[in-house]
N, C-alpha and C. Protein backbone atom coordinates (compact mmCIF):
# COMPACT_ATOMS: atom_id res chain seq x y z
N UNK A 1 12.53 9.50 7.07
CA UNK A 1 12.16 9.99 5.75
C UNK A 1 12.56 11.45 5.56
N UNK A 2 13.58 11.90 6.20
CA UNK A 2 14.18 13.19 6.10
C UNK A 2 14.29 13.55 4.80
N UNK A 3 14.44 12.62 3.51
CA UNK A 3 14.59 13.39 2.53
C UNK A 3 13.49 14.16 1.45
N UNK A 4 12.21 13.81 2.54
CA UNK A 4 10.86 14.23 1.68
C UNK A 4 10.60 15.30 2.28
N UNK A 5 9.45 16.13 1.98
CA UNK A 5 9.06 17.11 2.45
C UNK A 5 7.82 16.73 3.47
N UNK A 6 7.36 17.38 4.70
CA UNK A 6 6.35 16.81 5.26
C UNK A 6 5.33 16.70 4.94
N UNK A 7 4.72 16.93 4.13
CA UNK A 7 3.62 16.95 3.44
C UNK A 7 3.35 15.66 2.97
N UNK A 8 4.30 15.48 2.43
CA UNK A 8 4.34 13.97 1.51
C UNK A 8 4.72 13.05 2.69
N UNK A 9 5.56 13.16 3.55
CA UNK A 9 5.62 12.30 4.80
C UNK A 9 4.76 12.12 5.09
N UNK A 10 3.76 12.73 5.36
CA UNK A 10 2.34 12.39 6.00
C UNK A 10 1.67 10.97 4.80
N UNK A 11 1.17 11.34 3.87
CA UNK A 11 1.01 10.50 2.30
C UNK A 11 1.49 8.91 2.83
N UNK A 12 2.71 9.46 2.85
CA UNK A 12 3.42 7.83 2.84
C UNK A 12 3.13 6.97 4.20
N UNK A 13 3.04 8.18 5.65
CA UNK A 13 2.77 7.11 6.53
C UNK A 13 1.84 6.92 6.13
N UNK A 14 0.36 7.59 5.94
CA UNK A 14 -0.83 7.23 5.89
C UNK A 14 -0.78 6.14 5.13
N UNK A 15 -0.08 5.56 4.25
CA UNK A 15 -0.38 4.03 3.60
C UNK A 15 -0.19 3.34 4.01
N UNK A 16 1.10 2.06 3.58
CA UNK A 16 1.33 0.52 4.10
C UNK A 16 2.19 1.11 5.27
N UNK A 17 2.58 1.45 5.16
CA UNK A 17 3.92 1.55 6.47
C UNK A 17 3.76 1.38 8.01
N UNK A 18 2.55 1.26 7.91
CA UNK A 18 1.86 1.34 9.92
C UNK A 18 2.67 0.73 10.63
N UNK A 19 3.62 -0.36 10.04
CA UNK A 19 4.68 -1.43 10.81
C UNK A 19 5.52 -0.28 11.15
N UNK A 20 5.75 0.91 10.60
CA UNK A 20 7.11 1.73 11.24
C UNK A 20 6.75 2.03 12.57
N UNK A 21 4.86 2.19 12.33
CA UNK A 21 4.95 2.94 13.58
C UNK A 21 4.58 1.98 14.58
N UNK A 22 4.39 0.94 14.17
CA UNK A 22 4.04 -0.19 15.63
C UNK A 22 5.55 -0.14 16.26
N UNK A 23 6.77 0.04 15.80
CA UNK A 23 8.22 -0.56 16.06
C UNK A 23 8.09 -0.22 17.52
N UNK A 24 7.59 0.11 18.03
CA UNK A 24 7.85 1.03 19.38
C UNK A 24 6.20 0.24 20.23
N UNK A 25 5.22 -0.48 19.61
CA UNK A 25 4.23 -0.79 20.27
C UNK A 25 4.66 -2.70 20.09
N UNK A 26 4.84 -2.63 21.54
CA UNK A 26 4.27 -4.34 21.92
C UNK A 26 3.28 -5.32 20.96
N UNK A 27 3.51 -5.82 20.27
CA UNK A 27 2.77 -6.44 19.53
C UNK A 27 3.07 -8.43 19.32
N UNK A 28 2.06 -9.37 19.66
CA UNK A 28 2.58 -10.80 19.21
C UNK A 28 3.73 -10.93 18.36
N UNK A 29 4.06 -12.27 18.60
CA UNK A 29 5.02 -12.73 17.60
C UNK A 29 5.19 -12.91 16.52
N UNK A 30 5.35 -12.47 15.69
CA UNK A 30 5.17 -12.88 13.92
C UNK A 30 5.44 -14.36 14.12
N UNK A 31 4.67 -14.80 12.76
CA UNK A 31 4.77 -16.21 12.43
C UNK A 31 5.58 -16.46 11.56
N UNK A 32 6.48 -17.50 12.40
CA UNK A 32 7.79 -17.77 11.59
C UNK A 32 7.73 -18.23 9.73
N UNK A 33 8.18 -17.73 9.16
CA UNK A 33 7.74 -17.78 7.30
C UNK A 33 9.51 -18.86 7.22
N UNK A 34 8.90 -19.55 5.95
CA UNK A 34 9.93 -20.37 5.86
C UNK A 34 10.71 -19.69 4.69
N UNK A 35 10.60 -18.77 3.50
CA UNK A 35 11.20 -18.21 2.81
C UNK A 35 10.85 -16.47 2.36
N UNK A 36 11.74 -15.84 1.82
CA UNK A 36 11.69 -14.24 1.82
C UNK A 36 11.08 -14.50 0.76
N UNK A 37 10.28 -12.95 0.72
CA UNK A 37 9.45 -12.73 0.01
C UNK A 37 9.95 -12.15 -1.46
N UNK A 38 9.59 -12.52 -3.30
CA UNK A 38 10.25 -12.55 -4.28
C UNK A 38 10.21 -10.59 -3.84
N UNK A 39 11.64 -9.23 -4.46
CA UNK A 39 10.63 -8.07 -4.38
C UNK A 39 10.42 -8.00 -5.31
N UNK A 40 10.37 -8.96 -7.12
CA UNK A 40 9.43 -8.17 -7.98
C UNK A 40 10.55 -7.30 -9.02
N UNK A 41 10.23 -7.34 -9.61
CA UNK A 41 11.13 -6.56 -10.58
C UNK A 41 9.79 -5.62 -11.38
N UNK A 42 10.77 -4.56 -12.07
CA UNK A 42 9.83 -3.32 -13.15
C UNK A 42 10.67 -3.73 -14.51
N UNK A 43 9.60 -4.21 -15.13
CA UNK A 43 10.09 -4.47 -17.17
C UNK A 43 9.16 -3.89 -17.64
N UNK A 44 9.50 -3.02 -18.60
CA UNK A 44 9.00 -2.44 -20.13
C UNK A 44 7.99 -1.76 -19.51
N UNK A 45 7.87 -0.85 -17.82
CA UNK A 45 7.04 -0.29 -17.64
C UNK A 45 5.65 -0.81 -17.18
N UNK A 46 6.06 -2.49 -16.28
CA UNK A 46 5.11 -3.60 -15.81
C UNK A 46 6.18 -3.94 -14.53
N UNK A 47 5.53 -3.79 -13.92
CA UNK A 47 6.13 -4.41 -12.37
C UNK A 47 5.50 -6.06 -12.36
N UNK A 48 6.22 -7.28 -12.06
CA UNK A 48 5.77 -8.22 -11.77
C UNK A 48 6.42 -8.91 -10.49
N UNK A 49 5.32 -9.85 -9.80
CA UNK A 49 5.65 -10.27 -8.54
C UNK A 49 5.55 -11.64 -8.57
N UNK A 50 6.17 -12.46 -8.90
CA UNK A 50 6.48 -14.18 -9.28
C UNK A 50 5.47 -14.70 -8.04
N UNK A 51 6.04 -14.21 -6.74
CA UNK A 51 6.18 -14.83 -5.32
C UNK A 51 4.74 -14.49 -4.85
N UNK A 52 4.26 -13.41 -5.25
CA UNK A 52 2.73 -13.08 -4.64
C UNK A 52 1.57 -13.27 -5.93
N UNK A 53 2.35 -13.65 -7.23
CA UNK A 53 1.21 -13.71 -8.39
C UNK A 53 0.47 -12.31 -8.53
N UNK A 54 1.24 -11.05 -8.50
CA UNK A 54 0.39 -10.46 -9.23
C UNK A 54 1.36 -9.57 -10.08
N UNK A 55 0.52 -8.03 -10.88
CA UNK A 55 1.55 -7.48 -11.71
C UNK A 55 0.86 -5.86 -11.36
N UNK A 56 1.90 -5.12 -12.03
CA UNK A 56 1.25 -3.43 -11.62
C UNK A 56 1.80 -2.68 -13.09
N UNK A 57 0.81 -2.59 -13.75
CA UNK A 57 1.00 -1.15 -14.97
C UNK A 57 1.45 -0.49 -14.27
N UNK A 58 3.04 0.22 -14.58
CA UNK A 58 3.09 1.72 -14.06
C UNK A 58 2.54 2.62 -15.24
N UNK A 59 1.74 3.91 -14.50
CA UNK A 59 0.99 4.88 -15.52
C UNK A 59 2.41 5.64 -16.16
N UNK A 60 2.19 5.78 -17.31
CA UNK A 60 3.38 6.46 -18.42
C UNK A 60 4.25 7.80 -17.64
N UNK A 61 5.25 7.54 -16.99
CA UNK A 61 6.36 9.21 -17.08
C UNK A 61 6.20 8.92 -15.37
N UNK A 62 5.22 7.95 -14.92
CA UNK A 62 5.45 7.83 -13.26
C UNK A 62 6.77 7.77 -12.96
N UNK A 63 7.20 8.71 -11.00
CA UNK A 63 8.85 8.21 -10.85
C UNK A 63 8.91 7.13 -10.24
N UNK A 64 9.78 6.08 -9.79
CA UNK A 64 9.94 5.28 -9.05
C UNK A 64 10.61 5.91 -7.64
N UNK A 65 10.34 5.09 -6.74
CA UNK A 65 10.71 5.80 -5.57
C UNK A 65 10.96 4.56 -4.55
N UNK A 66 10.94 3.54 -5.19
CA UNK A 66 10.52 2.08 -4.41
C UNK A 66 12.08 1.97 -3.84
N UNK A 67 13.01 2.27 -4.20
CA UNK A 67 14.36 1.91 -2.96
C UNK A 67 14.24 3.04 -2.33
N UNK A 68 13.88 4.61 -2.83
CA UNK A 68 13.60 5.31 -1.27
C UNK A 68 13.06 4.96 0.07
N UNK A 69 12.01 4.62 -0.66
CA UNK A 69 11.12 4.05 1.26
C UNK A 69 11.37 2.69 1.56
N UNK A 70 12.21 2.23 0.50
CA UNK A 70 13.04 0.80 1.29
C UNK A 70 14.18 1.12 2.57
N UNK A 71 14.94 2.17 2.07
CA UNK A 71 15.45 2.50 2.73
C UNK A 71 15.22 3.73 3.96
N UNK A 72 14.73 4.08 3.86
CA UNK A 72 13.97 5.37 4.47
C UNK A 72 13.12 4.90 5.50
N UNK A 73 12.38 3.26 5.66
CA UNK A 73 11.73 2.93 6.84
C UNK A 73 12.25 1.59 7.35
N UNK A 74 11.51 1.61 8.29
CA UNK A 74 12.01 1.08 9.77
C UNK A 74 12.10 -0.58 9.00
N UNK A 75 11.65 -0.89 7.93
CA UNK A 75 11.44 -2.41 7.37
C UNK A 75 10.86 -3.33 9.14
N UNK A 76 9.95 -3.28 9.80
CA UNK A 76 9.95 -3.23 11.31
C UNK A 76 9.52 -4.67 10.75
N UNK A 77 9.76 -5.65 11.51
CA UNK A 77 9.42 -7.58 11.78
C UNK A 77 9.39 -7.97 10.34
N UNK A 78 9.78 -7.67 9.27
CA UNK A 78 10.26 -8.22 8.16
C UNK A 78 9.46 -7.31 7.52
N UNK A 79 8.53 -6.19 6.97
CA UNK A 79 7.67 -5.51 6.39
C UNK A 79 8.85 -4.93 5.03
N UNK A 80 8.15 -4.90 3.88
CA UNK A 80 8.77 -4.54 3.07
C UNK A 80 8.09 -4.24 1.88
N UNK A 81 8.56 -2.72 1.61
CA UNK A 81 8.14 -1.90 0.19
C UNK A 81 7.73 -2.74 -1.11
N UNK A 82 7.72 -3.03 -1.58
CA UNK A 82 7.16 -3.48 -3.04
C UNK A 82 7.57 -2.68 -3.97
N UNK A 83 6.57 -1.30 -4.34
CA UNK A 83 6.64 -0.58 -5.36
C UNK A 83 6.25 0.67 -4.10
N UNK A 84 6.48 1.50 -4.99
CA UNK A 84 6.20 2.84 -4.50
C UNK A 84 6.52 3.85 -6.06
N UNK A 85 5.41 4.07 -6.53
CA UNK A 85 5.69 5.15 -7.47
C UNK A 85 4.85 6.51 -7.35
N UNK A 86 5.08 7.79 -7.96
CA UNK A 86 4.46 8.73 -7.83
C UNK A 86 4.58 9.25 -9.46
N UNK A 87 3.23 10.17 -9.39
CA UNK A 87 3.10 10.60 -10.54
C UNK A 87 3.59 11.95 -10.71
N UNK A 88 4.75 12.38 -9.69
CA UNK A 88 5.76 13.64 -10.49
C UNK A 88 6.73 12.90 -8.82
N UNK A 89 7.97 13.69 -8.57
CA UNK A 89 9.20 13.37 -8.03
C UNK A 89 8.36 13.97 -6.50
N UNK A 90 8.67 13.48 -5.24
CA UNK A 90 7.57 13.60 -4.21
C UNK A 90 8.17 15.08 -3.48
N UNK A 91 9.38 15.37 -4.14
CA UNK A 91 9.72 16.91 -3.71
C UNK A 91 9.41 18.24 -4.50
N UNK A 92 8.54 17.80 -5.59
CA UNK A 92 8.19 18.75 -6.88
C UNK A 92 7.01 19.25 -6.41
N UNK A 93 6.61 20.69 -6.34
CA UNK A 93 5.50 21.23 -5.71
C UNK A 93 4.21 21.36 -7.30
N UNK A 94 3.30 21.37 -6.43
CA UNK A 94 2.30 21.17 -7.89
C UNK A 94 1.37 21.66 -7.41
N UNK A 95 -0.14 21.86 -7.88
CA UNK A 95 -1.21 22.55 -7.81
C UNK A 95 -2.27 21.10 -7.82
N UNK A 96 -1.97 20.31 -7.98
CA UNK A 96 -3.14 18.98 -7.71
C UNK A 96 -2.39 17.73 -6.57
N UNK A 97 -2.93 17.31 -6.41
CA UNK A 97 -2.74 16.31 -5.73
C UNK A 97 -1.73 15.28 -6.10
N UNK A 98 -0.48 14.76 -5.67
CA UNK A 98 0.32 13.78 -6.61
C UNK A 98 0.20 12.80 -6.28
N UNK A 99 -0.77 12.18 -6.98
CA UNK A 99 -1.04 10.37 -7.51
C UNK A 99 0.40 9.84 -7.21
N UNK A 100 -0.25 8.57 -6.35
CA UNK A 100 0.91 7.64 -5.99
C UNK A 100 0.21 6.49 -5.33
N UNK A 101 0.84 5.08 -5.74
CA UNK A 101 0.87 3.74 -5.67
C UNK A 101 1.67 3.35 -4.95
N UNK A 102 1.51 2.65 -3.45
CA UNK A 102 2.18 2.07 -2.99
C UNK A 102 1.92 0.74 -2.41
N UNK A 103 2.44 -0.21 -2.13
CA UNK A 103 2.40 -1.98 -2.61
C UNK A 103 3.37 -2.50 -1.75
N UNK A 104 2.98 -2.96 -0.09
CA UNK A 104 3.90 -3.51 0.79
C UNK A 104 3.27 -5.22 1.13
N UNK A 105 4.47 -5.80 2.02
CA UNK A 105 4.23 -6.69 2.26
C UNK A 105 4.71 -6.84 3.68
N UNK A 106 4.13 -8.18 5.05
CA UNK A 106 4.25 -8.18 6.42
C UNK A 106 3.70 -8.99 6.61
N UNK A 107 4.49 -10.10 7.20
CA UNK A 107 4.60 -11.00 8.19
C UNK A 107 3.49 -10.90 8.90
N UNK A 108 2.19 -11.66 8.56
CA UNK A 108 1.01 -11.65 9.81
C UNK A 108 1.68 -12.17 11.03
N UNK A 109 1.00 -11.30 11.89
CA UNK A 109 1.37 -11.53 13.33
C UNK A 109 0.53 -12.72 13.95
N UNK A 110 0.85 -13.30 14.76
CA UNK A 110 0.48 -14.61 15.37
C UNK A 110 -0.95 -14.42 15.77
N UNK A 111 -1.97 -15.19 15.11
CA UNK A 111 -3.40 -15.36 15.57
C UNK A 111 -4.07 -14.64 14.23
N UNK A 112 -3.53 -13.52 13.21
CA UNK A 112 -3.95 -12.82 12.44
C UNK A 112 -3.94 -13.72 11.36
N UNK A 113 -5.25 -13.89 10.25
CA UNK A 113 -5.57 -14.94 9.87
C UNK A 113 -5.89 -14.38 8.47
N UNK A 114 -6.99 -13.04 8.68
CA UNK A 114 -8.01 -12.80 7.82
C UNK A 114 -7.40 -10.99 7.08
N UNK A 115 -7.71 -10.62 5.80
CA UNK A 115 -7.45 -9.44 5.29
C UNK A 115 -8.06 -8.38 6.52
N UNK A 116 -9.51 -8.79 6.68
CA UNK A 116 -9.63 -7.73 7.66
C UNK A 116 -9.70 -7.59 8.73
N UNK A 117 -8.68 -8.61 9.32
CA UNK A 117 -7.99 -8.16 11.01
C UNK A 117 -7.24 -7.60 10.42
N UNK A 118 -5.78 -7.30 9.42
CA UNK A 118 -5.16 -6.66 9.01
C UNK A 118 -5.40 -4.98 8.99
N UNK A 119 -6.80 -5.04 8.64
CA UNK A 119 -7.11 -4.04 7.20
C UNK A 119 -7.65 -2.91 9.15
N UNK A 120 -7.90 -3.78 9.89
CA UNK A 120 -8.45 -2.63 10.63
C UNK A 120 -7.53 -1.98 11.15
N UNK A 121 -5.99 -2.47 11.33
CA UNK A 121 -4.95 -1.25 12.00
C UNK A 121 -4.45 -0.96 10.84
N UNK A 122 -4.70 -0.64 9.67
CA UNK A 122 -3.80 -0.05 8.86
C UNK A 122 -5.18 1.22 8.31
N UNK A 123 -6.68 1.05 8.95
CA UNK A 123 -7.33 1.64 8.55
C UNK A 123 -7.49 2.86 10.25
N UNK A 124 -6.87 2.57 11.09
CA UNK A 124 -6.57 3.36 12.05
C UNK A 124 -5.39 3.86 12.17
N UNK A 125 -4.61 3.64 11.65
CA UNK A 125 -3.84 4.51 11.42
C UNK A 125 -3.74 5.33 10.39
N UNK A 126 -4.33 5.42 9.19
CA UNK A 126 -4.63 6.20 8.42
C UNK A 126 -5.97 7.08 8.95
N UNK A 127 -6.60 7.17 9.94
CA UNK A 127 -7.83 7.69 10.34
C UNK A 127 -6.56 8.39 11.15
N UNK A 128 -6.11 8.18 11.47
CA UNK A 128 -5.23 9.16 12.96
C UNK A 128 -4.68 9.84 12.06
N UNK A 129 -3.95 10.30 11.14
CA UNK A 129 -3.60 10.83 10.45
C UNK A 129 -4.47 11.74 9.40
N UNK A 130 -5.56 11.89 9.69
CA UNK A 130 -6.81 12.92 9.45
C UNK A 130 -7.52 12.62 8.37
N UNK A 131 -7.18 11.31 8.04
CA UNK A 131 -8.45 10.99 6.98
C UNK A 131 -9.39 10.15 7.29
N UNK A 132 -10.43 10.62 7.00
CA UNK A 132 -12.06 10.04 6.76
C UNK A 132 -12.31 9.05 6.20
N UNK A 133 -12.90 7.65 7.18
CA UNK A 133 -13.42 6.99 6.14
C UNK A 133 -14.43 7.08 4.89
N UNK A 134 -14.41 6.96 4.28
CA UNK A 134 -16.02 7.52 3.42
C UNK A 134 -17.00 6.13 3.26
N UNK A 135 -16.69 4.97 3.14
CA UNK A 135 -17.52 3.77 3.42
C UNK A 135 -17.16 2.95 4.22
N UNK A 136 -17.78 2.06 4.59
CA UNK A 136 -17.07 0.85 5.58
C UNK A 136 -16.82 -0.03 4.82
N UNK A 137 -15.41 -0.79 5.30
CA UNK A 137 -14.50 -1.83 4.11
C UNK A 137 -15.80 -2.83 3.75
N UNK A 138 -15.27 -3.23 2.59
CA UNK A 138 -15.91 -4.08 2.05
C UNK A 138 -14.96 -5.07 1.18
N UNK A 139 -15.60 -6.01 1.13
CA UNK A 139 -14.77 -7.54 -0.09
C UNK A 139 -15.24 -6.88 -1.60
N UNK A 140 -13.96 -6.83 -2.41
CA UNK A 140 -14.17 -6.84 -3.70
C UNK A 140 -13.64 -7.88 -4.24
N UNK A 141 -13.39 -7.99 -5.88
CA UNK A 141 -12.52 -9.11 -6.47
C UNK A 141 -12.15 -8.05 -7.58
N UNK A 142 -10.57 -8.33 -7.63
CA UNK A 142 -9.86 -8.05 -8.89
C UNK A 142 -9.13 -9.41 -9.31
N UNK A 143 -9.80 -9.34 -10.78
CA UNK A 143 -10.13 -10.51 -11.38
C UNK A 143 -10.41 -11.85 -10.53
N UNK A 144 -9.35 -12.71 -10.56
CA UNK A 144 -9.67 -14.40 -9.53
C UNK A 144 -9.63 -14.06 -7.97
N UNK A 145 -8.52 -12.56 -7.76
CA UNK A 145 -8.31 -12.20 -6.30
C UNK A 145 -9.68 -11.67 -5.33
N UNK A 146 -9.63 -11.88 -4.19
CA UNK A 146 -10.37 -11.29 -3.16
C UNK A 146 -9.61 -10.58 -2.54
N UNK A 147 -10.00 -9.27 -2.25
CA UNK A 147 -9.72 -8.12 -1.11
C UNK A 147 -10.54 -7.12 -0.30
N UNK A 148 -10.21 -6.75 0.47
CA UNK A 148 -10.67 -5.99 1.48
C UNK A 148 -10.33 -4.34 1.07
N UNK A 149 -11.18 -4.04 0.56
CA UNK A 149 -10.88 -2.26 0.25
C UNK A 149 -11.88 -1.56 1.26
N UNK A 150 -10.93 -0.47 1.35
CA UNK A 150 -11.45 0.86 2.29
C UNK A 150 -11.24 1.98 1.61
N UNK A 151 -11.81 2.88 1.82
CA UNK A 151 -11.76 4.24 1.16
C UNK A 151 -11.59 5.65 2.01
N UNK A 152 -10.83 6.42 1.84
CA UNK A 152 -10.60 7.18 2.68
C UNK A 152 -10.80 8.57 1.57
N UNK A 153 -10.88 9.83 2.72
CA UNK A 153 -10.30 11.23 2.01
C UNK A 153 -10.01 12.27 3.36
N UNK A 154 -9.52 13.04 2.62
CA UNK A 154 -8.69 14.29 3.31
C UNK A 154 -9.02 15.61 2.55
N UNK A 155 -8.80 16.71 3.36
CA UNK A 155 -8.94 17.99 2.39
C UNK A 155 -7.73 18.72 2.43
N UNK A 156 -7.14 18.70 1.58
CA UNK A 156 -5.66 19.66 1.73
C UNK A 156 -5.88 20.80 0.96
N UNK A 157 -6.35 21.82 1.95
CA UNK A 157 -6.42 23.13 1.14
C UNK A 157 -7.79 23.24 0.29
N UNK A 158 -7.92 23.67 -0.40
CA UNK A 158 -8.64 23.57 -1.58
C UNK A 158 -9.23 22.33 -2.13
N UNK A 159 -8.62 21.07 -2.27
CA UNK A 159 -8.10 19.82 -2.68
C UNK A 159 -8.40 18.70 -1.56
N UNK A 160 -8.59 18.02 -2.19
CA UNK A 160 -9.65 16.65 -1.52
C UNK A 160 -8.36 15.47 -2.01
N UNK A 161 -7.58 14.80 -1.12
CA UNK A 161 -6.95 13.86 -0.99
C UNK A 161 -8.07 12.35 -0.74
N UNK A 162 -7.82 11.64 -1.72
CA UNK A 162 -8.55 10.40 -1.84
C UNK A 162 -7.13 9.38 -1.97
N UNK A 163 -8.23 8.27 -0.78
CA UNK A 163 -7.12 7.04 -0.49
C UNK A 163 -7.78 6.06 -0.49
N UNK A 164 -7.45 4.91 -1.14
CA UNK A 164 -8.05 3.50 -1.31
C UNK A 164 -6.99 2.66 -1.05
N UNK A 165 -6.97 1.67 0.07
CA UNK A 165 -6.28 0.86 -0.03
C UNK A 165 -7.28 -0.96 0.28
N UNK A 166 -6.09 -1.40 -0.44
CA UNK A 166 -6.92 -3.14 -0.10
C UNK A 166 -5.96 -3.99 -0.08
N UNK A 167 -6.09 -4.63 0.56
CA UNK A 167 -5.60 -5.30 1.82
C UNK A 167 -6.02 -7.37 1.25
N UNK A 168 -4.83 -7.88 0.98
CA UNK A 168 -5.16 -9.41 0.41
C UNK A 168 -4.16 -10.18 1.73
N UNK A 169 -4.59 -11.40 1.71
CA UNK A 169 -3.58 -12.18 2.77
C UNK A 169 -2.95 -13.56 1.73
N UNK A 170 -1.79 -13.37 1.67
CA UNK A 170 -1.04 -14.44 0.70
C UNK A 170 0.38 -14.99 1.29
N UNK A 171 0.69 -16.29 1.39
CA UNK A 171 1.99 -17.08 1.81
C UNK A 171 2.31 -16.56 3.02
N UNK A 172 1.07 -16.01 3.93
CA UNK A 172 1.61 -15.83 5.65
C UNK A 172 2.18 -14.41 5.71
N UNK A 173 1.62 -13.71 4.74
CA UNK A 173 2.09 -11.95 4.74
C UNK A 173 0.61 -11.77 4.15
N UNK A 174 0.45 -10.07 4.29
CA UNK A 174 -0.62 -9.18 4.19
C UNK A 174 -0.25 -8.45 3.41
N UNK A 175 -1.05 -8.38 1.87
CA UNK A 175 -0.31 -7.48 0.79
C UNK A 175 -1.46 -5.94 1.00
N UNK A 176 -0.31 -5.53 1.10
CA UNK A 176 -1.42 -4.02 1.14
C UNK A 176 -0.85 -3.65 -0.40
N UNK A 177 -2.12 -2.84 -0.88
CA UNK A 177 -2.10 -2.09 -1.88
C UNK A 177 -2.83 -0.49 -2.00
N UNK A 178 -2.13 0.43 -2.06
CA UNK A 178 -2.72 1.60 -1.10
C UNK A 178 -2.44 2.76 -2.93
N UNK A 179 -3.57 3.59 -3.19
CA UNK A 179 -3.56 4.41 -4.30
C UNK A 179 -4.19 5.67 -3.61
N UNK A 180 -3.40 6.66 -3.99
CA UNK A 180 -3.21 8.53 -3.78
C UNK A 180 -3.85 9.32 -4.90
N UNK A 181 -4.54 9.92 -5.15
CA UNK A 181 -5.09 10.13 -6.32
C UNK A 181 -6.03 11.79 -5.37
N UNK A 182 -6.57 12.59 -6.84
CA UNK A 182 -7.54 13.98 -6.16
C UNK A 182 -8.65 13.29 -6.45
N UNK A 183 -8.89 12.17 -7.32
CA UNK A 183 -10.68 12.05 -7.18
C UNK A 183 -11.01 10.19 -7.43
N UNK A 184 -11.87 10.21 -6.61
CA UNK A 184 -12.44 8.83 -6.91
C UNK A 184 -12.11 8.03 -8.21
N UNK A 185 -12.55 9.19 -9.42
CA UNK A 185 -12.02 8.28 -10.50
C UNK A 185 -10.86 8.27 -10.98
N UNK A 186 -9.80 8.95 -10.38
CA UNK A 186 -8.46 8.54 -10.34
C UNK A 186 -8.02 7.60 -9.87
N UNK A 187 -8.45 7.44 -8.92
CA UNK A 187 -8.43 6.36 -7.70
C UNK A 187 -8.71 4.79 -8.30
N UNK A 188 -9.81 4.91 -8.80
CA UNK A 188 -10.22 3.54 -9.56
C UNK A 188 -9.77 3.31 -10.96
N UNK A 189 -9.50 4.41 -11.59
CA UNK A 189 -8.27 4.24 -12.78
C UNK A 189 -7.03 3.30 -12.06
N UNK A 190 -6.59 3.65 -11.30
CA UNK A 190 -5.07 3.05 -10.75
C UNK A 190 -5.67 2.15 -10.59
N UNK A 191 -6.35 1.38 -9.51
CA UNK A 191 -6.86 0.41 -9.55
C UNK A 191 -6.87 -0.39 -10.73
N UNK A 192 -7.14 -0.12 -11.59
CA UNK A 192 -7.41 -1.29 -12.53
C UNK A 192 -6.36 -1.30 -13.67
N UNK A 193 -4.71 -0.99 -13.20
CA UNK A 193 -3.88 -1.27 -13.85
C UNK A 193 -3.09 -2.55 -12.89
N UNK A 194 -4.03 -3.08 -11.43
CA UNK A 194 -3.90 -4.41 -10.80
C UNK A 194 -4.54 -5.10 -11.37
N UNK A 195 -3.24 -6.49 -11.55
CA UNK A 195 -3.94 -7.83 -12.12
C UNK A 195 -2.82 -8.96 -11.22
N UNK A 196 -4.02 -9.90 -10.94
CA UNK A 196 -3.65 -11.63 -10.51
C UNK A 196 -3.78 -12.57 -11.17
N UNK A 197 -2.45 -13.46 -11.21
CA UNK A 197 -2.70 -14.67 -11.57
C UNK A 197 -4.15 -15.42 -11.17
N UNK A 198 -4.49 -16.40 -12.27
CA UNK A 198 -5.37 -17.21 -11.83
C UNK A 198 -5.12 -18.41 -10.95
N UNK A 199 -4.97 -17.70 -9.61
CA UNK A 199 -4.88 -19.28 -9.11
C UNK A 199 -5.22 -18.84 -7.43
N UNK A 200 -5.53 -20.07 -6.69
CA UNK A 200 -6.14 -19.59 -5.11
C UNK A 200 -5.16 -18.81 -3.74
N UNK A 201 -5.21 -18.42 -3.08
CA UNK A 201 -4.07 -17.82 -2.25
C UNK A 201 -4.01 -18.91 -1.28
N UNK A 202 -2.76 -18.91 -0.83
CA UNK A 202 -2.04 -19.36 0.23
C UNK A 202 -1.89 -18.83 1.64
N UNK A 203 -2.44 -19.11 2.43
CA UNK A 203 -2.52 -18.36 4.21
C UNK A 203 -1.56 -19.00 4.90
């Protein structure tokens, strides 16, 4: 990710990406998937995902950044970006915190069944990286969906870094959905520009 600044490197590992950093740790076999995953296209300022049933409002003047960290990480045992947007360009220096959405997908590993066997190494590795849990995960529902959300924060400076991510298990991959925001109710604003089809998931 040489082309970001470290600051924001940090941001991005702390979300879905934990597969970059397993590349180097021994881990089971992924379970063989019989087809690739759809990535989704962005129309009229709506991201939709055919293949996982769901959709993402992007917030108005957000950048896209989603072939950067396609290309920029390790894609390690099939793991792959989704969306990645930020709410100014991730090399633009600012005085608040820059809001950002990011939306991966990964090949459960052999024996991994449930959101939160998932949800606990992607919630340790964001703890190693100096953020705080602030509750212990819990099951929510956005709309028909079930997920596993955790809540995190950080203090950068002055400034309180808040991280929510949740964690769904669909067609034999683990959809993480991870939001960057300075305050709780930023945090749950983004949140609720996620929506799912009505219909049951597939393991």
């Amino acid at each position: 990710m040489a082309r970001f600044p470290a600051g924001v490197f940090l941001v991005m590992f702390a979300m879905v990406l934990w597969a970059r950093a397993q590349a180097s740790t021994p881990r089971p076999a992924a379970k063989a998937k019989t087809s690739v995953p759809d990535p989704g296209a962005i129309r009229n300022g709506m991201y939709h995902n055919s293949s996982f049933g769901f959709s993402y409002k992007l917030p108005f003047g957000w950048v896209d950044r989603t072939a950067d960290l396609q290309d920029d990480s390790a894609q390690a045992a099939g793991a792959r970006v989704l969306l990645a947007v930020f709410e100014r360009p991730p090399q633009a220096a600012g005085d608040a915190i820059n809001s950002a959405v990011v939306i991966a997908a990964e090949p459960l590993f052999s024996g991994m069944k449930t959101p939160v066997e998932y949800f606990e190494s992607l919630a340790a590795l964001t703890t190693a990286q100096g953020f705080q849990a602030t509750q212990d995960p819990q099951e929510i529902s956005v709309g028909a969906a079930k997920l596993v959300r955790g809540d995190f924060s950080k203090a950068r400076g002055t400034l309180t870094m808040r991280q929510t991510s949740l964690v769904r298990v669909e067609k034999g991959y683990a959809m993480s959905f991870t939001f960057i925001a300075g305050s709780e109710d930023e945090v749950n604003e983004l949140i609720e520009n996620l929506a799912f089809t009505s219909r049951k998931p597939t393991r």
